[in-house]
Protein backbone atom coordinates (compact mmCIF):
# COMPACT_ATOMS: atom_id res chain seq x y z
CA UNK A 1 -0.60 -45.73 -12.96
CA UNK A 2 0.57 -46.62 -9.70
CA UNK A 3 2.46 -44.29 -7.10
CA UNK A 4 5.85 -45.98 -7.79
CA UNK A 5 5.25 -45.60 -11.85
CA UNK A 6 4.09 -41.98 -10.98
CA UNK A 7 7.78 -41.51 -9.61
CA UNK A 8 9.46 -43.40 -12.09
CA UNK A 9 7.94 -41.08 -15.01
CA UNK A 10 8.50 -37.92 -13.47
CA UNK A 11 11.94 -38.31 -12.99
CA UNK A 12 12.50 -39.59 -16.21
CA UNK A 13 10.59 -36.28 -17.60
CA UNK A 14 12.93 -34.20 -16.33
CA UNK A 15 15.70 -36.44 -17.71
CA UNK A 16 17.77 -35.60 -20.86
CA UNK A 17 19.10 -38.86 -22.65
CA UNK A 18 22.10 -39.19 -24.95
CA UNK A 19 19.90 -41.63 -27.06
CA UNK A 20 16.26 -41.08 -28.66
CA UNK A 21 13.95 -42.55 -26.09
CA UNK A 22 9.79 -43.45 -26.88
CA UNK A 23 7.24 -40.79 -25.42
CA UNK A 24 3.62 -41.44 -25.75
CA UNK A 25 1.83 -38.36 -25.82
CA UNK A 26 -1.98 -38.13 -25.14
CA UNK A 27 -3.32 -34.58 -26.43
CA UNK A 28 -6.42 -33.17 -27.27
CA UNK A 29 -6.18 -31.19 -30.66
CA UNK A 30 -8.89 -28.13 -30.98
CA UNK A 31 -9.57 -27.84 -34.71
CA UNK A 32 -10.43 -24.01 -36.54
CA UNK A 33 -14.30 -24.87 -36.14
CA UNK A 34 -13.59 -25.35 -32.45
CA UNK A 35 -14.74 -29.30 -32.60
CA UNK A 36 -11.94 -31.74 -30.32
CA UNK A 37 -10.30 -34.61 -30.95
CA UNK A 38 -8.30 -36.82 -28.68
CA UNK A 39 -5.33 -38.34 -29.88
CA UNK A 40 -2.55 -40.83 -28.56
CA UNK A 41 0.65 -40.27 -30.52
CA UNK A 42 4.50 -41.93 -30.41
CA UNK A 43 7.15 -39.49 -30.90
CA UNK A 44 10.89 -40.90 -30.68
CA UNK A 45 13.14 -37.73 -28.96
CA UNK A 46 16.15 -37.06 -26.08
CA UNK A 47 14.03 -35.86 -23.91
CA UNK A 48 10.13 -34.94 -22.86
CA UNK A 49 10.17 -31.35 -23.89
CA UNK A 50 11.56 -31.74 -26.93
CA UNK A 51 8.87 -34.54 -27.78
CA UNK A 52 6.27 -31.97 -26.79
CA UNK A 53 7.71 -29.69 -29.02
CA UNK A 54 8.23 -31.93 -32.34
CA UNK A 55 4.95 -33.03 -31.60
CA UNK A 56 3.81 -29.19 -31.62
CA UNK A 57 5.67 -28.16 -34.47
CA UNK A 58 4.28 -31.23 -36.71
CA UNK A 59 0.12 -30.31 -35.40
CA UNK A 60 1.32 -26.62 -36.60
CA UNK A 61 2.78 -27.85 -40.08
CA UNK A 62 -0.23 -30.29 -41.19
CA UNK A 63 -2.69 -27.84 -39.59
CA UNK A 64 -1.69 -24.16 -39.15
CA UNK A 65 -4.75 -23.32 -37.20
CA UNK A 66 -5.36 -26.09 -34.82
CA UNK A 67 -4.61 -26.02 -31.30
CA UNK A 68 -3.55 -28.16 -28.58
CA UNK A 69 -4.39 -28.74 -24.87
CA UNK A 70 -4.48 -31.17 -21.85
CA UNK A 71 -1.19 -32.54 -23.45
CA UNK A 72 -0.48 -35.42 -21.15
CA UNK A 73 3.32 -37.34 -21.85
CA UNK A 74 4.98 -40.79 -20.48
CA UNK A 75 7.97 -42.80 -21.23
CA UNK A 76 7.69 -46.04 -23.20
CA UNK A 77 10.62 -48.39 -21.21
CA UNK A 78 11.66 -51.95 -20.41
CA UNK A 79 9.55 -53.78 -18.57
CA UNK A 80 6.66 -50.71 -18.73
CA UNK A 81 2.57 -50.85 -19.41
CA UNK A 82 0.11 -49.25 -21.96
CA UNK A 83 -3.14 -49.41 -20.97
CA UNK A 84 -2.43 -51.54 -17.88
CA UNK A 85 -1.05 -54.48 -19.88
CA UNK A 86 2.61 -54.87 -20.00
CA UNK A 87 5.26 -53.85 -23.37
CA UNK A 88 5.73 -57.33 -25.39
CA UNK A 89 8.01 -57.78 -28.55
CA UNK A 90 4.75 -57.17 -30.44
CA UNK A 91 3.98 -54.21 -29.07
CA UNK A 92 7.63 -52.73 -29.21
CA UNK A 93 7.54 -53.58 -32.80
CA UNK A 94 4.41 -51.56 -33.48
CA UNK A 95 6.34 -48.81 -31.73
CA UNK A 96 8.99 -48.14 -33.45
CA UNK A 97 6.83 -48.14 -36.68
CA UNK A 98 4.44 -45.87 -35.64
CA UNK A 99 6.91 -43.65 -33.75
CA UNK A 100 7.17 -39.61 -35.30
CA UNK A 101 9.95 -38.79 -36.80
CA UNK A 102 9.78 -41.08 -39.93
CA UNK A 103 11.08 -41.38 -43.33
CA UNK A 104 7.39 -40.96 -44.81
CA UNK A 105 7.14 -37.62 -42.55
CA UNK A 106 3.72 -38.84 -41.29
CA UNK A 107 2.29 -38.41 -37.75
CA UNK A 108 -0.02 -41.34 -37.10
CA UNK A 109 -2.73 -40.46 -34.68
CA UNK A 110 -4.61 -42.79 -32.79
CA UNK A 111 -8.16 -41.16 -32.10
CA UNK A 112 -9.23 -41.91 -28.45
CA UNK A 113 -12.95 -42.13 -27.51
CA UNK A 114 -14.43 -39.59 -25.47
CA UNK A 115 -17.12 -40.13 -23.43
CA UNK A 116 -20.67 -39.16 -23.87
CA UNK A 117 -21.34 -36.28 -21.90
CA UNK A 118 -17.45 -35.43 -21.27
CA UNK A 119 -16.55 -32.10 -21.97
CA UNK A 120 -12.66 -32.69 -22.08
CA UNK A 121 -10.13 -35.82 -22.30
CA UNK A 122 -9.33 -36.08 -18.51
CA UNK A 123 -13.18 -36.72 -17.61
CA UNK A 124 -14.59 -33.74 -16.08
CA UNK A 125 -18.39 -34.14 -17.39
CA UNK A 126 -19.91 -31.09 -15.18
CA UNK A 127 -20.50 -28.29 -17.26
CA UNK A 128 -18.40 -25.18 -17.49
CA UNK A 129 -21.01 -22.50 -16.97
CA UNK A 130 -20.82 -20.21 -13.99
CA UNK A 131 -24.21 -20.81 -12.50
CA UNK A 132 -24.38 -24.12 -12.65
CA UNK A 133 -25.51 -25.57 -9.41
CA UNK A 134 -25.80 -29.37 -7.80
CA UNK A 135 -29.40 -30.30 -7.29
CA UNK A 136 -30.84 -31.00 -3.80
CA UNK A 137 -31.29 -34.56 -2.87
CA UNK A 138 -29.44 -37.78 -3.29
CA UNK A 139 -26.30 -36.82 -5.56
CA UNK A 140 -25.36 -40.35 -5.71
CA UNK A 141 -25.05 -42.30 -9.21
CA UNK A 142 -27.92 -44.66 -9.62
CA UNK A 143 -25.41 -48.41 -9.82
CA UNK A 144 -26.30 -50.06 -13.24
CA UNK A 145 -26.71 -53.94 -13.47
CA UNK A 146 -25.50 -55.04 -16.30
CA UNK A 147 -25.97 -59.26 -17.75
CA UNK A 148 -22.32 -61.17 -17.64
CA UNK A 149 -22.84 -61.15 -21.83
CA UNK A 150 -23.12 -57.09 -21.42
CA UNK A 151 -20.65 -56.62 -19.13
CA UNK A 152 -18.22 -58.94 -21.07
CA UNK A 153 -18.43 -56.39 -24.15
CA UNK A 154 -17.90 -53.47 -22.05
CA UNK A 155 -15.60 -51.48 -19.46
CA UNK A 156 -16.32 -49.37 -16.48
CA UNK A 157 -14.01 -46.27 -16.72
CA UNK A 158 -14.31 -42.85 -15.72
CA UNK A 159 -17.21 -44.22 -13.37
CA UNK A 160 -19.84 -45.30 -15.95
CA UNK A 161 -20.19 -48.48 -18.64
CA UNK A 162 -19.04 -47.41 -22.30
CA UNK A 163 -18.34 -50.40 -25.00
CA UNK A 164 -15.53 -51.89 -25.53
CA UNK A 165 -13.27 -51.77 -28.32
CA UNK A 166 -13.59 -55.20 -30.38
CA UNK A 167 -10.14 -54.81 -31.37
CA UNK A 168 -8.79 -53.52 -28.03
CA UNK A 169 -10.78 -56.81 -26.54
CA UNK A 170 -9.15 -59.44 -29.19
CA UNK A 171 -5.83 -58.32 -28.31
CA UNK A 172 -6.07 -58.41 -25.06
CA UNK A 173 -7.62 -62.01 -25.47
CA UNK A 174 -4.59 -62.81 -27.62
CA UNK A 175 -2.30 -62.05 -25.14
CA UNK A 176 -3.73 -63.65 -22.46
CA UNK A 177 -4.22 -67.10 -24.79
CA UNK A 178 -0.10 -66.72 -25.48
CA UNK A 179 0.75 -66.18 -21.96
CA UNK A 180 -1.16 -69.32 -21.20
CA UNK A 181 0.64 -71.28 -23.76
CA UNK A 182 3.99 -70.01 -23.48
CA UNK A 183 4.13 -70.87 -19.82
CA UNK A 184 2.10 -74.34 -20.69
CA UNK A 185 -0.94 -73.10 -18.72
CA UNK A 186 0.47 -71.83 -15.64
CA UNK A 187 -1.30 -68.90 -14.75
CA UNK A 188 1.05 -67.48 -12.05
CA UNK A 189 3.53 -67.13 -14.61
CA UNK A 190 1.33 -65.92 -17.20
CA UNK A 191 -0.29 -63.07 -15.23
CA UNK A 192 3.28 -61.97 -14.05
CA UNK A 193 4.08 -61.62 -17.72
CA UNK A 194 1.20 -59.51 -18.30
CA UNK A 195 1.35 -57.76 -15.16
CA UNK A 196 -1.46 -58.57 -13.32
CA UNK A 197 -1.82 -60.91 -10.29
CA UNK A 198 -3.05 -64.16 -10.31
CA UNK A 199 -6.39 -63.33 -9.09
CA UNK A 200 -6.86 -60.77 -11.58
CA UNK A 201 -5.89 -63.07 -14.36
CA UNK A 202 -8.74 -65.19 -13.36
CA UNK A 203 -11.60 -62.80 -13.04
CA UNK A 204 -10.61 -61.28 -16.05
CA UNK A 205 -10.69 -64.61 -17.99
CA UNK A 206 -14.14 -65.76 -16.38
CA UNK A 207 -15.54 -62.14 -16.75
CA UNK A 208 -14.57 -61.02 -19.80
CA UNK A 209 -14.00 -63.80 -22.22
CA UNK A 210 -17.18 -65.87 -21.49
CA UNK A 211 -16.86 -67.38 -24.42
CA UNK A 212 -13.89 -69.16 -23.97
CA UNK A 213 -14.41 -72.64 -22.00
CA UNK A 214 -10.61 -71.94 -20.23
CA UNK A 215 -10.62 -74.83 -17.86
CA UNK A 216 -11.36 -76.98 -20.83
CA UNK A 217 -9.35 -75.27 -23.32
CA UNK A 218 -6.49 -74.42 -21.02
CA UNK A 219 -6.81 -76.21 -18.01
CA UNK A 220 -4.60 -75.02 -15.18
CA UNK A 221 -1.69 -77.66 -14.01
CA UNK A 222 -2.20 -79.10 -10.45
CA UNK A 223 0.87 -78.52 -8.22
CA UNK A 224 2.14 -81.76 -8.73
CA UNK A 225 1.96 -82.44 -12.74
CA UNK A 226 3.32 -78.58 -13.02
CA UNK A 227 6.52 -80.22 -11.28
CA UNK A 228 6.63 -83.62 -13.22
CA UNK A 229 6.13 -81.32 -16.68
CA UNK A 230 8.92 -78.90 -14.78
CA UNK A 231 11.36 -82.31 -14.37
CA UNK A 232 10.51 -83.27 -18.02
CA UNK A 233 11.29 -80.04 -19.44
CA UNK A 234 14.84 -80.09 -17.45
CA UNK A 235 15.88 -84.18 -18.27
CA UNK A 236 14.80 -83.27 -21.75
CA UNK A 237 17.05 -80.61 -21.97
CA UNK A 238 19.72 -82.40 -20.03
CA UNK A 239 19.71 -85.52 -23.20
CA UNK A 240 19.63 -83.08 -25.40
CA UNK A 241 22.39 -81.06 -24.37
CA UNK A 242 24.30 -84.10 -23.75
CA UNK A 243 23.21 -85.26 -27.61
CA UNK A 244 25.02 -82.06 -28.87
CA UNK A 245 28.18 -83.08 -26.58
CA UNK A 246 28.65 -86.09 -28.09
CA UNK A 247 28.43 -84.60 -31.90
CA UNK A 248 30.55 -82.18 -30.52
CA UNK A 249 33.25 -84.62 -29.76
CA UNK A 250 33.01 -86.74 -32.34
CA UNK A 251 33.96 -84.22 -34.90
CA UNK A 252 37.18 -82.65 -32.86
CA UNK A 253 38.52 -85.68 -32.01
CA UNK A 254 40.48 -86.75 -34.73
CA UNK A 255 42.28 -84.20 -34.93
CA UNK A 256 42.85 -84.10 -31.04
CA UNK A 257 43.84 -87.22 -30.71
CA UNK A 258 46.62 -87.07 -33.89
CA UNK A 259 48.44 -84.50 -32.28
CA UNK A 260 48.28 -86.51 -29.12
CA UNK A 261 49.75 -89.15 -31.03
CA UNK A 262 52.76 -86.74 -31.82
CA UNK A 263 53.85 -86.09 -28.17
CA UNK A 264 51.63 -82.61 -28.13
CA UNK A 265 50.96 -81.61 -24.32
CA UNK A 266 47.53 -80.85 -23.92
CA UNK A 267 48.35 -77.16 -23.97
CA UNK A 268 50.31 -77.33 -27.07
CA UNK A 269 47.15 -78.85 -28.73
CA UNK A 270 44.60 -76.38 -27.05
CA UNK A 271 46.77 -73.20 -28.40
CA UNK A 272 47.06 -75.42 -32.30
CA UNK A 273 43.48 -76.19 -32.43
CA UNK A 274 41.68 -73.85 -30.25
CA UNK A 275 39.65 -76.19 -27.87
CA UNK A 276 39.56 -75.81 -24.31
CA UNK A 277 42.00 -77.95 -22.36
CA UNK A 278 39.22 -79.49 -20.36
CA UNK A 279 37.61 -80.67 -23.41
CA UNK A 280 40.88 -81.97 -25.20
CA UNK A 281 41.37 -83.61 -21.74
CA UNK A 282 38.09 -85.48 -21.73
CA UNK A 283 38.76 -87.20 -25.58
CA UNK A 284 42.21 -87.72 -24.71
CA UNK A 285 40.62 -89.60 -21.92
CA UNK A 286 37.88 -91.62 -22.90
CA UNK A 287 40.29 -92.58 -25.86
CA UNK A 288 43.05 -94.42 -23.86
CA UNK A 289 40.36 -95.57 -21.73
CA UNK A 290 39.09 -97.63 -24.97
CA UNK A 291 42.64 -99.03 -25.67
CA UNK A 292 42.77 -100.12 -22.23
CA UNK A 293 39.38 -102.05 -22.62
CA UNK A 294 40.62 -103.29 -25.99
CA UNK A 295 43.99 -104.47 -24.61
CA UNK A 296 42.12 -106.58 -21.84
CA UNK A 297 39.86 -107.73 -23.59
């Protein structure tokens, strides 16, 4: 989360709304055996205490003698991220039907991974013992190399290689392939929509989805056939728009042109029929325009 998020979210967690706002809530929940689990939860409240606290009161209810700690909670909003990809309809969708309270009463959990060799959610991994002491000597991390197939199939987070999650990976892919063909395979507009930059976009494609041929399969438009597909896109919409018009037209103007007929101002027949005077102007127009062509000719 970047510095300006960082503000954003902790002004908005000391806000109290009038309306039930999303909070996702990362926890770790200590079970009676003393064995942890990590969770990610969505809990729909006013404000971020009172998530904490439905969220409290629901661990308590399902399992009287569990525990929670390292509760961690930000706003779900327009235009925000989850897991450094950007809120789509998709996602908000998936939301709203996972989101605590429900009508079924269930709290739906999703367990996070934790680390080998992690002994809590927010990545310390040095032990918790008193005497423990660092060894003498070079106390820096030996740098693995990993293959491009390896390293395509996993992620580098809280400084060390752990797999990645097949599903998380396809849906990121997804994404990615629908930004690409929404915005007809310009990737400055697709990596906006998924919040990245361009150059990110691109080493994520080449690095991580290997086995996807994307200059074949979606080749990225030179400057100039992005603007002639640009121009199409705009004198397509300008016949069809002008198609619709003409329908338009056709149907209202026998009627128009009737009270016309009568002696109706153009008001009078705006305020009878409902059409905008422009409009009844332009039929009433074209139409003498035709007698006068008929007349001469």
């Amino acid at each position: 989360m970047g510095k300006k998020q960082r503000h954003v979210q902790y002004k908005l967690l000391k806000t109290t709304f009038s309306y039930d706002q999303y909070w996702s809530i990362l926890y770790t929940q200590i079970f009676e055996d003393n064995s942890e689990k990590d969770y990610r939860s969505i809990v729909k409240a006013r404000s971020a205490e009172l998530a904490r606290n439905i969220l409290h009161t629901k661990i308590k209810e399902d399992n009287p003698k569990s525990k929670l700690k390292s509760v961690t909670i930000v706003m779900l909003r327009h235009q925000g991220y989850i897991n450094r990809l950007m809120l789509n309809i998709e996602d908000w969708e998936h939301i709203k039907n996972c989101a605590f309270p429900n009508l079924a009463n269930h709290l739906f959990k999703f367990e996070m991974d934790r680390p080998e060799g992690y002994i809590n959610r927010c990545g310390n991994n040095i032990p918790s013992n008193k005497g423990y002491k660092f060894k003498k000597g070079n106390t820096m991390t030996p740098r693995v190399k990993l293959s491009a197939q390896e390293k395509a199939v996993m992620i580098y987070q809280r400084g060390k290689w752990i797999p990645w999650k097949a599903s998380d990976r396809n849906a990121l892919k997804s994404k990615i392939i629908l930004a690409l063909e929404t915005f007809s395979n310009n990737r400055t507009r697709a990596a906006e929509f998924l919040g990245f930059s361009a150059k990110q976009l691109t080493k994520l494609m080449k690095e991580k989805f290997i086995e996807v041929d994307w200059d074949k399969e979606y080749p990225s438009l030179q400057r100039g056939a992005l603007l002639q597909t640009e121009k199409g896109r705009r004198e397509s919409s300008k016949k069809g728009w002008k198609r619709r018009q003409e329908t338009y037209y056709k149907e209202i103007s026998p009627a128009i042109i009737n009270l016309h007929k009568k002696g109706l101002s153009n008001n009078q027949i705006s305020v009878n029929l409902g059409h905008s005077r422009n409009v009844i102007a332009n039929i009433i127009k074209k139409y003498e325009s035709e007698i006068e062509s008929n007349i001469m000719a």
